[in-house]
N, C-alpha and C. Protein backbone atom coordinates (compact mmCIF):
# COMPACT_ATOMS: atom_id res chain seq x y z
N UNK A 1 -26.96 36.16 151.44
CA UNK A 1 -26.66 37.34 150.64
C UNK A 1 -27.91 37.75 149.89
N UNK A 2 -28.14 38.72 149.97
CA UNK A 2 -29.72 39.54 149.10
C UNK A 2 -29.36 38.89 147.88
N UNK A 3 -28.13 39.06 146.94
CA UNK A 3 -28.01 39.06 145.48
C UNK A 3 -28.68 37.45 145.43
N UNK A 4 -28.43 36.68 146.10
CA UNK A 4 -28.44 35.24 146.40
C UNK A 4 -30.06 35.24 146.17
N UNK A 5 -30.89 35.78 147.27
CA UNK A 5 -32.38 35.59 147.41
C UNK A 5 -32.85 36.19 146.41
N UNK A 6 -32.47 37.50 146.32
CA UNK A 6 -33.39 38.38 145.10
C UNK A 6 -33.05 37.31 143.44
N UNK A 7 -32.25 36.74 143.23
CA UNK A 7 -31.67 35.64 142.19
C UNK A 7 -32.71 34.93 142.24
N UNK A 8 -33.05 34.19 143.21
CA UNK A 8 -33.90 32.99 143.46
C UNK A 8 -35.30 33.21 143.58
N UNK A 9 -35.61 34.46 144.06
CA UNK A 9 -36.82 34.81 143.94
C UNK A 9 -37.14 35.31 142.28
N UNK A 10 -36.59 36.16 141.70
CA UNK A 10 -36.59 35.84 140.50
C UNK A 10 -36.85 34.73 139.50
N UNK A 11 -36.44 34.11 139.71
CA UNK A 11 -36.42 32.85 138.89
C UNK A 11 -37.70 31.69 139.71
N UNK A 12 -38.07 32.05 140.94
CA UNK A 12 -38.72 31.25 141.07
C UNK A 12 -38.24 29.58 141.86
N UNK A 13 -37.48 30.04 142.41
CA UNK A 13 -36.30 28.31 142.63
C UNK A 13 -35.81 28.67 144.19
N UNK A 14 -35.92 27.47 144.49
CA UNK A 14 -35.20 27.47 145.93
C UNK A 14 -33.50 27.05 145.97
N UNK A 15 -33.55 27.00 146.85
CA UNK A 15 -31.85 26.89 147.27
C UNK A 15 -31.42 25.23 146.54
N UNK A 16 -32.44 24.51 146.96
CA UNK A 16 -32.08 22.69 146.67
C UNK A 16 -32.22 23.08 145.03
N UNK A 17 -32.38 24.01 144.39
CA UNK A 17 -32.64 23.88 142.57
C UNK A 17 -31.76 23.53 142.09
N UNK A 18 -31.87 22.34 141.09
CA UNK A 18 -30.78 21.65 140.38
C UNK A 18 -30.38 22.09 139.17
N UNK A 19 -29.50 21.83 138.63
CA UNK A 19 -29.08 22.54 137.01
C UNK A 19 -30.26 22.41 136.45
N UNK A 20 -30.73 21.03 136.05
CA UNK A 20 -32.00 20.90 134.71
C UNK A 20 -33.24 22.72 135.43
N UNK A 21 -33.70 22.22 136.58
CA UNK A 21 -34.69 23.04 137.21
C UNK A 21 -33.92 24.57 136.24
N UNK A 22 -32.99 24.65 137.15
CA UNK A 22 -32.41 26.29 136.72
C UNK A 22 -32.62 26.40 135.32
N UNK A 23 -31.67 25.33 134.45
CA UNK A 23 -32.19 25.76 132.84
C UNK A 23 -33.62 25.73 132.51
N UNK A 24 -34.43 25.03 133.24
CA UNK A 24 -36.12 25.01 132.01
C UNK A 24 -36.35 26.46 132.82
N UNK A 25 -36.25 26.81 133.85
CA UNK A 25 -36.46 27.92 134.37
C UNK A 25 -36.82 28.92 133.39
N UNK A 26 -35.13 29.17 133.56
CA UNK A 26 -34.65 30.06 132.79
C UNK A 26 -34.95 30.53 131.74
N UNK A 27 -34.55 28.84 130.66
CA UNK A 27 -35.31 28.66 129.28
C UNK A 27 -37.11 29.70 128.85
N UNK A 28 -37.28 29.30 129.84
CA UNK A 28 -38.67 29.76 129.69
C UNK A 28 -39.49 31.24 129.87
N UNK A 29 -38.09 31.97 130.54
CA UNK A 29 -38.12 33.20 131.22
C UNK A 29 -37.99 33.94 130.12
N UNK A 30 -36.52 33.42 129.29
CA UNK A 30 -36.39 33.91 128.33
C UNK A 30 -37.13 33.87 127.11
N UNK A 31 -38.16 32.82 127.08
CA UNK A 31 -38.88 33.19 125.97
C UNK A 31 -40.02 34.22 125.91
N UNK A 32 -40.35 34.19 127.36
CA UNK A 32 -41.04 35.08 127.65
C UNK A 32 -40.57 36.71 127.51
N UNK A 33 -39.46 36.98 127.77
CA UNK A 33 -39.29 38.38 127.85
C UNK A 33 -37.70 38.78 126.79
N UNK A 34 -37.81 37.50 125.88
CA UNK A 34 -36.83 38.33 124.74
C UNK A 34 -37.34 39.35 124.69
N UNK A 35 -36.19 40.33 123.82
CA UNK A 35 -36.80 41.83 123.83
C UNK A 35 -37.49 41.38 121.69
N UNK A 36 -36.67 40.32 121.48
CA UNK A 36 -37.41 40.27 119.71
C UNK A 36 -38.80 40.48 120.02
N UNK A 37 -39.68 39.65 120.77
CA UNK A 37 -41.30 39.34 121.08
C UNK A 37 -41.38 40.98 120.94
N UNK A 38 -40.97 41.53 121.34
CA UNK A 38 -41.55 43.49 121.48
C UNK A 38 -41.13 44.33 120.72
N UNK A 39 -41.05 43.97 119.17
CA UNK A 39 -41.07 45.03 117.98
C UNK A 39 -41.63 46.03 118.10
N UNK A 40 -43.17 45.99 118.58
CA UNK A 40 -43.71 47.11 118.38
C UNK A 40 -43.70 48.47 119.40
N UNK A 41 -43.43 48.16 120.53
CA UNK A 41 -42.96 48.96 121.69
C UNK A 41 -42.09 49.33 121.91
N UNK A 42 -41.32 50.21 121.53
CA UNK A 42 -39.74 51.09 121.71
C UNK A 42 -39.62 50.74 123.78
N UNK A 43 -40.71 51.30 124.30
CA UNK A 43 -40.64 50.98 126.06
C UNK A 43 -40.44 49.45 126.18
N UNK A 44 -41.55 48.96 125.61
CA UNK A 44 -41.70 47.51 126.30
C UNK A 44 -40.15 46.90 125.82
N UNK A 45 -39.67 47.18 124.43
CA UNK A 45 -38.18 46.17 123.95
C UNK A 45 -37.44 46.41 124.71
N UNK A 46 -37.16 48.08 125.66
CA UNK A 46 -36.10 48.17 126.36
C UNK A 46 -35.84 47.34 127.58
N UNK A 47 -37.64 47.51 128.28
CA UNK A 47 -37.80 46.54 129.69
C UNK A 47 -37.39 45.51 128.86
N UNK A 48 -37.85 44.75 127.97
CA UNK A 48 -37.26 42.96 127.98
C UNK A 48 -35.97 42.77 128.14
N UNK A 49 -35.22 43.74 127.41
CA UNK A 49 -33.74 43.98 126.91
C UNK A 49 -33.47 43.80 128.73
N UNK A 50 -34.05 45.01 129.65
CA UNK A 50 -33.09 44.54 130.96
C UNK A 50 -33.67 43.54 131.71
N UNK A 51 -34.92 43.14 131.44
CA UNK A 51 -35.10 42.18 132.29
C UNK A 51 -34.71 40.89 131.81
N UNK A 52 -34.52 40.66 130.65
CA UNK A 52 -33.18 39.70 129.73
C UNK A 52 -32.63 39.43 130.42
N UNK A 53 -31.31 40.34 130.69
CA UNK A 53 -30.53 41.01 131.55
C UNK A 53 -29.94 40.60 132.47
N UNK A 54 -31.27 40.71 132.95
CA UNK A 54 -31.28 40.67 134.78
C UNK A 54 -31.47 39.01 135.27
N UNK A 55 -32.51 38.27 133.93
CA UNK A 55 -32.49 36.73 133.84
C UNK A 55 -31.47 36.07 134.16
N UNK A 56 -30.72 35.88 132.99
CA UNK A 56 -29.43 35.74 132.32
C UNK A 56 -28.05 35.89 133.77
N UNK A 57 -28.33 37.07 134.29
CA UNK A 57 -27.20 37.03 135.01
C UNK A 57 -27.44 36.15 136.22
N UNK A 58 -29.14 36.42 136.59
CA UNK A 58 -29.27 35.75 137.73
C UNK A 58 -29.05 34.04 137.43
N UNK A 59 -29.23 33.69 136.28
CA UNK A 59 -28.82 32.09 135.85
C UNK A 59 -27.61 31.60 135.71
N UNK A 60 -26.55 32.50 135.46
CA UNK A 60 -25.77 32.54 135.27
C UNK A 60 -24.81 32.56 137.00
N UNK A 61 -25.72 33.24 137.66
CA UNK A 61 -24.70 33.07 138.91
C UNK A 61 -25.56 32.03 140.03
N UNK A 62 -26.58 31.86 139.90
CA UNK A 62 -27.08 30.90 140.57
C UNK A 62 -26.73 28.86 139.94
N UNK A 63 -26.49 29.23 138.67
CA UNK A 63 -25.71 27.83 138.06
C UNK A 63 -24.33 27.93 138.63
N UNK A 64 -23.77 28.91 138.59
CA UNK A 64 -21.94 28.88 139.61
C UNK A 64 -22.23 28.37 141.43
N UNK A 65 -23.35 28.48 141.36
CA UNK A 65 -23.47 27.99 143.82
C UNK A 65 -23.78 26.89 143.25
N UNK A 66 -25.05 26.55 142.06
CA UNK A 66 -25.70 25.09 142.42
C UNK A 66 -24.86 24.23 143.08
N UNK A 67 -25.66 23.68 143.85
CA UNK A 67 -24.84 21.92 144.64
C UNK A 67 -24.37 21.02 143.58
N UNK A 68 -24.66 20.95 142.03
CA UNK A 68 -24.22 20.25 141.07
C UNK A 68 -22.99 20.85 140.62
N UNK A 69 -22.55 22.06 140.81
CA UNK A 69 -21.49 22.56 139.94
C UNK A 69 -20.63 22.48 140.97
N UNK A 70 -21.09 22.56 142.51
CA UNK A 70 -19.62 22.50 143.76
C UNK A 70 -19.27 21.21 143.56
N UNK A 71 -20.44 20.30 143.66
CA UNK A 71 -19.32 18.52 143.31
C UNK A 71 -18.88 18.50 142.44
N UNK A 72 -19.29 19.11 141.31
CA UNK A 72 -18.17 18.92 140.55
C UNK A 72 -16.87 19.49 140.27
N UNK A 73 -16.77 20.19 141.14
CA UNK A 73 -15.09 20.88 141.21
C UNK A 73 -15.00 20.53 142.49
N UNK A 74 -15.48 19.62 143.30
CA UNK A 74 -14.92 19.49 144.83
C UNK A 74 -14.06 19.00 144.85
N UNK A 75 -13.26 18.56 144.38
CA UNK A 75 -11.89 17.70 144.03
C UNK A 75 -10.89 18.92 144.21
N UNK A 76 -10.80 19.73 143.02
CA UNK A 76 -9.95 20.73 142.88
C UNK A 76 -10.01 21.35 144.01
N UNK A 77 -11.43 21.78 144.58
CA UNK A 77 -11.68 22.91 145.26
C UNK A 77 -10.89 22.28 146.82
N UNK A 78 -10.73 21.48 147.30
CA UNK A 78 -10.45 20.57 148.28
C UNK A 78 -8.99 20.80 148.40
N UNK A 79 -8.61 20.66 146.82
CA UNK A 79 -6.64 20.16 146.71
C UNK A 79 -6.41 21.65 146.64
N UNK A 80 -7.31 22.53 146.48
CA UNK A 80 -6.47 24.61 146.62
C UNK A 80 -6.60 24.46 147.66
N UNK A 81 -7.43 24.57 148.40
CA UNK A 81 -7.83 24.83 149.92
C UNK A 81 -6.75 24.19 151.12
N UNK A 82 -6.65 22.83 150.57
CA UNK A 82 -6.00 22.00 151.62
C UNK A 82 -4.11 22.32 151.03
N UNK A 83 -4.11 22.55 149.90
CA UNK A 83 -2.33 22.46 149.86
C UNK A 83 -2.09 24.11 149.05
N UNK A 84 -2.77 24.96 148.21
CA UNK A 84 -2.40 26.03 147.96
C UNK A 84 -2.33 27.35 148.95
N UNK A 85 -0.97 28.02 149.27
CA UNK A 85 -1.25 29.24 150.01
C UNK A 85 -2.01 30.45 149.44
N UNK A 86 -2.70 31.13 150.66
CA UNK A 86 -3.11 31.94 150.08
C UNK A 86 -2.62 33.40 150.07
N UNK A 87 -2.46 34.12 148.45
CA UNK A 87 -1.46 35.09 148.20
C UNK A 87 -2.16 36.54 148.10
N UNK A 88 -3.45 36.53 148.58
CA UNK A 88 -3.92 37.65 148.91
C UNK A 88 -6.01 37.45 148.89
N UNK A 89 -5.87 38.79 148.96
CA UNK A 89 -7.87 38.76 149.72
C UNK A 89 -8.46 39.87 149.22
N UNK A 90 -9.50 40.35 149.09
CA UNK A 90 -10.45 41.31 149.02
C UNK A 90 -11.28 41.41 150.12
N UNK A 91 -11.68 42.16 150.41
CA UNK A 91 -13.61 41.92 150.83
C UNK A 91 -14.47 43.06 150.75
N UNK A 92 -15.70 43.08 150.29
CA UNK A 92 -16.70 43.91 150.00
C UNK A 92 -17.80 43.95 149.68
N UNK A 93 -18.39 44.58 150.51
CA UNK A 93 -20.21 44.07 150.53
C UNK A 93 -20.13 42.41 150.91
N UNK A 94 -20.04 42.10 152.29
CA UNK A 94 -19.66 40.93 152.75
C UNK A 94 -19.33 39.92 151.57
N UNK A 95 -18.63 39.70 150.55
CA UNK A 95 -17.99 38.69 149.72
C UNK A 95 -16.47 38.96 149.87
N UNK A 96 -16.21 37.58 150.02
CA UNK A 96 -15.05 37.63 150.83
C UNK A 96 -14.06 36.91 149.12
N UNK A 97 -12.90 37.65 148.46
CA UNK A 97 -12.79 36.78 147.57
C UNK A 97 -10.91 36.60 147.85
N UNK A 98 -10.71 35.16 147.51
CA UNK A 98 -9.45 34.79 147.81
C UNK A 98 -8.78 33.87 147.16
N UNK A 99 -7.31 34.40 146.67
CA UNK A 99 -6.70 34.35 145.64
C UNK A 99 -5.67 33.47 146.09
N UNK A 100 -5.55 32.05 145.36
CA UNK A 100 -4.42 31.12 145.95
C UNK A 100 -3.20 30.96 145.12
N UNK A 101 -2.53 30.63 145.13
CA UNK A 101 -1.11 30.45 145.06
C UNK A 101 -0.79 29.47 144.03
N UNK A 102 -2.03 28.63 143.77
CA UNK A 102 -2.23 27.82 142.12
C UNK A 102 -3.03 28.25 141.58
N UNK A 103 -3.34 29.66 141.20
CA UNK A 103 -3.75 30.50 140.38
C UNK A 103 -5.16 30.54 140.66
N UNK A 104 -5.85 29.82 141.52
CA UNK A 104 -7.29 29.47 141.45
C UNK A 104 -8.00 30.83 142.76
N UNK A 105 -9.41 31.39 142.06
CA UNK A 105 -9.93 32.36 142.81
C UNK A 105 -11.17 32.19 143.41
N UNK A 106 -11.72 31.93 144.19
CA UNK A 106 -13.08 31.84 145.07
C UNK A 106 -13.42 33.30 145.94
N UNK A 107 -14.88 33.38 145.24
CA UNK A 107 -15.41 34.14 146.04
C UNK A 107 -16.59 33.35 147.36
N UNK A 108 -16.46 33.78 148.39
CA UNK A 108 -16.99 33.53 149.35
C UNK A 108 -18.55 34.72 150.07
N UNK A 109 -19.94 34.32 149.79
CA UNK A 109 -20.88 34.96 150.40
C UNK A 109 -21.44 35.32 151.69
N UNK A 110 -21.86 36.08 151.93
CA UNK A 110 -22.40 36.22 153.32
C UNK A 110 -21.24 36.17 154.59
N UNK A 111 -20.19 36.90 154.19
CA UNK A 111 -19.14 36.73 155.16
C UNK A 111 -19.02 37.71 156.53
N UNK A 112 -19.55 37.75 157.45
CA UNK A 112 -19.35 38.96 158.18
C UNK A 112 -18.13 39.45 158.45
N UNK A 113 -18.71 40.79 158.59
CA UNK A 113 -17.46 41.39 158.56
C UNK A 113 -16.52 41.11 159.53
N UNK A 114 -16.84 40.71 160.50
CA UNK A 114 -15.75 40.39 162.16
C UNK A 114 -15.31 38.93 161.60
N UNK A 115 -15.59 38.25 160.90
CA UNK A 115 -14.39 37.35 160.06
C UNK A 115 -13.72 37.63 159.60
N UNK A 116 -13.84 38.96 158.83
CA UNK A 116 -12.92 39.25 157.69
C UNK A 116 -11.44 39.49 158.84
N UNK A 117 -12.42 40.35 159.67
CA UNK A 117 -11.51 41.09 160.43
C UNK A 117 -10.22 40.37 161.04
N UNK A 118 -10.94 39.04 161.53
CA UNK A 118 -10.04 37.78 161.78
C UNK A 118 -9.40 37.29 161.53
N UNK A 119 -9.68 36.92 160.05
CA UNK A 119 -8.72 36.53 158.87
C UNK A 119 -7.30 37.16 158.96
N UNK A 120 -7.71 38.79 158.59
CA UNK A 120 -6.75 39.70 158.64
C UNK A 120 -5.70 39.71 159.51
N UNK A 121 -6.11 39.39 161.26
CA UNK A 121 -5.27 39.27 161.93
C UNK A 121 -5.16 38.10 162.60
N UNK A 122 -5.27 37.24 161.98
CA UNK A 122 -5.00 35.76 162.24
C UNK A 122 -3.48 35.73 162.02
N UNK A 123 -2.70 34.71 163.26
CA UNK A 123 -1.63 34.39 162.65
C UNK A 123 -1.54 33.81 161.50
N UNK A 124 -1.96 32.76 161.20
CA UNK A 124 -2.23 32.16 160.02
C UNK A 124 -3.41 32.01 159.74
N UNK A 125 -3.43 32.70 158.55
CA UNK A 125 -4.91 32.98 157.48
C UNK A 125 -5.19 31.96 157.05
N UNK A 126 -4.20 31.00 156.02
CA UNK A 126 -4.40 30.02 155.77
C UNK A 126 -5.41 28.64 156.79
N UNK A 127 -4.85 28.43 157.68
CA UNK A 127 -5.13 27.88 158.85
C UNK A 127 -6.73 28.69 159.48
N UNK A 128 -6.56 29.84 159.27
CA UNK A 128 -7.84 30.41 160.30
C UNK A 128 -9.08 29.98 158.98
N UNK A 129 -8.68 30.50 157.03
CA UNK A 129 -9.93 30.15 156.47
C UNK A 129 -10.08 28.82 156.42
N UNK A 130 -9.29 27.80 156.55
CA UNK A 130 -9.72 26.35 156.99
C UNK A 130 -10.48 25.93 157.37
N UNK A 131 -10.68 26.43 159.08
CA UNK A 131 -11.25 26.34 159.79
C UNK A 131 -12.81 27.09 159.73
N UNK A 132 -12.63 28.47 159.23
CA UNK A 132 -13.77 29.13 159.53
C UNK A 132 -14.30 29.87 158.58
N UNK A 133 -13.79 29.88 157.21
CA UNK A 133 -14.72 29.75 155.98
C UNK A 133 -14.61 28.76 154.95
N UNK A 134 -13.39 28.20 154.16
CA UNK A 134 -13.51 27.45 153.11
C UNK A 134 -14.83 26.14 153.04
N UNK A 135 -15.27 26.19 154.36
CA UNK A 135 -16.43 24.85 154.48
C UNK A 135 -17.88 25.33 154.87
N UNK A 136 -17.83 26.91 155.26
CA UNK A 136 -19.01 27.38 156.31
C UNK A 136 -19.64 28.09 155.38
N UNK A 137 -19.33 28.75 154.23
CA UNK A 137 -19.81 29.48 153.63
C UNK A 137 -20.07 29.55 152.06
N UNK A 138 -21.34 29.86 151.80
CA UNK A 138 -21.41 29.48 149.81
C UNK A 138 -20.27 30.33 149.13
N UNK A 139 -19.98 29.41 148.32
CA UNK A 139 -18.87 29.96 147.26
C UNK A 139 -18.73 29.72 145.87
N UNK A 140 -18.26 30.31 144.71
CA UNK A 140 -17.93 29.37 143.61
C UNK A 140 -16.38 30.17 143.07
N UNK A 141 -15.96 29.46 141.90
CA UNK A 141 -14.88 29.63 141.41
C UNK A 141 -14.86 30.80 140.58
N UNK A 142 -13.84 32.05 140.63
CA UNK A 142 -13.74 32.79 140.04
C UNK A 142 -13.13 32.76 138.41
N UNK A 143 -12.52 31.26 138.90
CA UNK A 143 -11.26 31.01 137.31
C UNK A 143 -12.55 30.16 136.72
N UNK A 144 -13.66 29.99 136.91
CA UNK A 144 -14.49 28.85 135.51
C UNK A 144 -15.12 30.31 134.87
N UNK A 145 -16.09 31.23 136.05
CA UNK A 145 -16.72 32.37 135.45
C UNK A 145 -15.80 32.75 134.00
N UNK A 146 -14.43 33.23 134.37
CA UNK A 146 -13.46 33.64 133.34
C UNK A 146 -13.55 32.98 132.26
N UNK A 147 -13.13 31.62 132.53
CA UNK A 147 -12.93 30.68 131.43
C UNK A 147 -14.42 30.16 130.78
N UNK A 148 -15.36 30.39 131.35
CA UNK A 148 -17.02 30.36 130.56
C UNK A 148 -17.47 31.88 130.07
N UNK A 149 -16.92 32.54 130.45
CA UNK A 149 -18.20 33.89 129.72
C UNK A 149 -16.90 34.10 129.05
């Protein structure tokens, strides 16, 4: 997914980047381009203000994929997947997001579209994302985003 690379290129971090990496990253991004540092520039405070912004969100959604934050909900994420039905779907701009039946929401990246399509007319959806996304494709939880910001 672009949002994925352009994130990472930003920040400077590859795909293997671990939480600590992401925070000093980050940490450091932001000291650099608070918009406080630019009192005297009405232009320059606004750029910090979005490139703040633009930090912040990219840390913020690249800490939801890290490989540290999927083990640690792989438990849950395992027991929706394997025993909750699923009670409906989205998809747009290939993110595929899907809503289970124990309240829990995952969005799914880089999904092509002739999956989606599949899904859709799969006899069983459940059974078809089993097989051919809940394991193939990056994802994180829609219900922590909620319950953290």
């Amino acid at each position: 997914m672009k949002k994925i690379i352009d994130y990472r290129k930003l920040l400077g971090v590859t795909k293997e980047a671990e939480l600590q990496e992401l925070k000093t990253v980050y940490r450091g991004m932001m000291k650099t381009w608070h918009p406080d540092k630019f009192q005297e520039s009405p232009e320059e405070k606004l750029e910090a203000e979005e490139k703040s912004k633009t930090i912040i969100e990219a840390y913020h959604f690249l800490v939801s994929i890290a490989p540290e934050t999927i083990d640690q909900s792989s438990e849950e994420y395992n027991n929706t997947t394997a025993n909750a039905g699923i009670v409906d779907f989205e998809y747009k701009l290939q993110v595929l997001k899907i809503y289970f039946s124990d309240e829990n929401v995952y969005e799914y990246f880089d999904v092509p579209k002739e999956t989606y399509r599949k899904l859709i007319n799969a006899d069983s959806p459940g059974r078809f994302a089993r097989r051919h996304i809940f394991n193939t494709f990056v994802y994180r939880s829609v219900n922590k985003l909620v319950a953290n910001g």
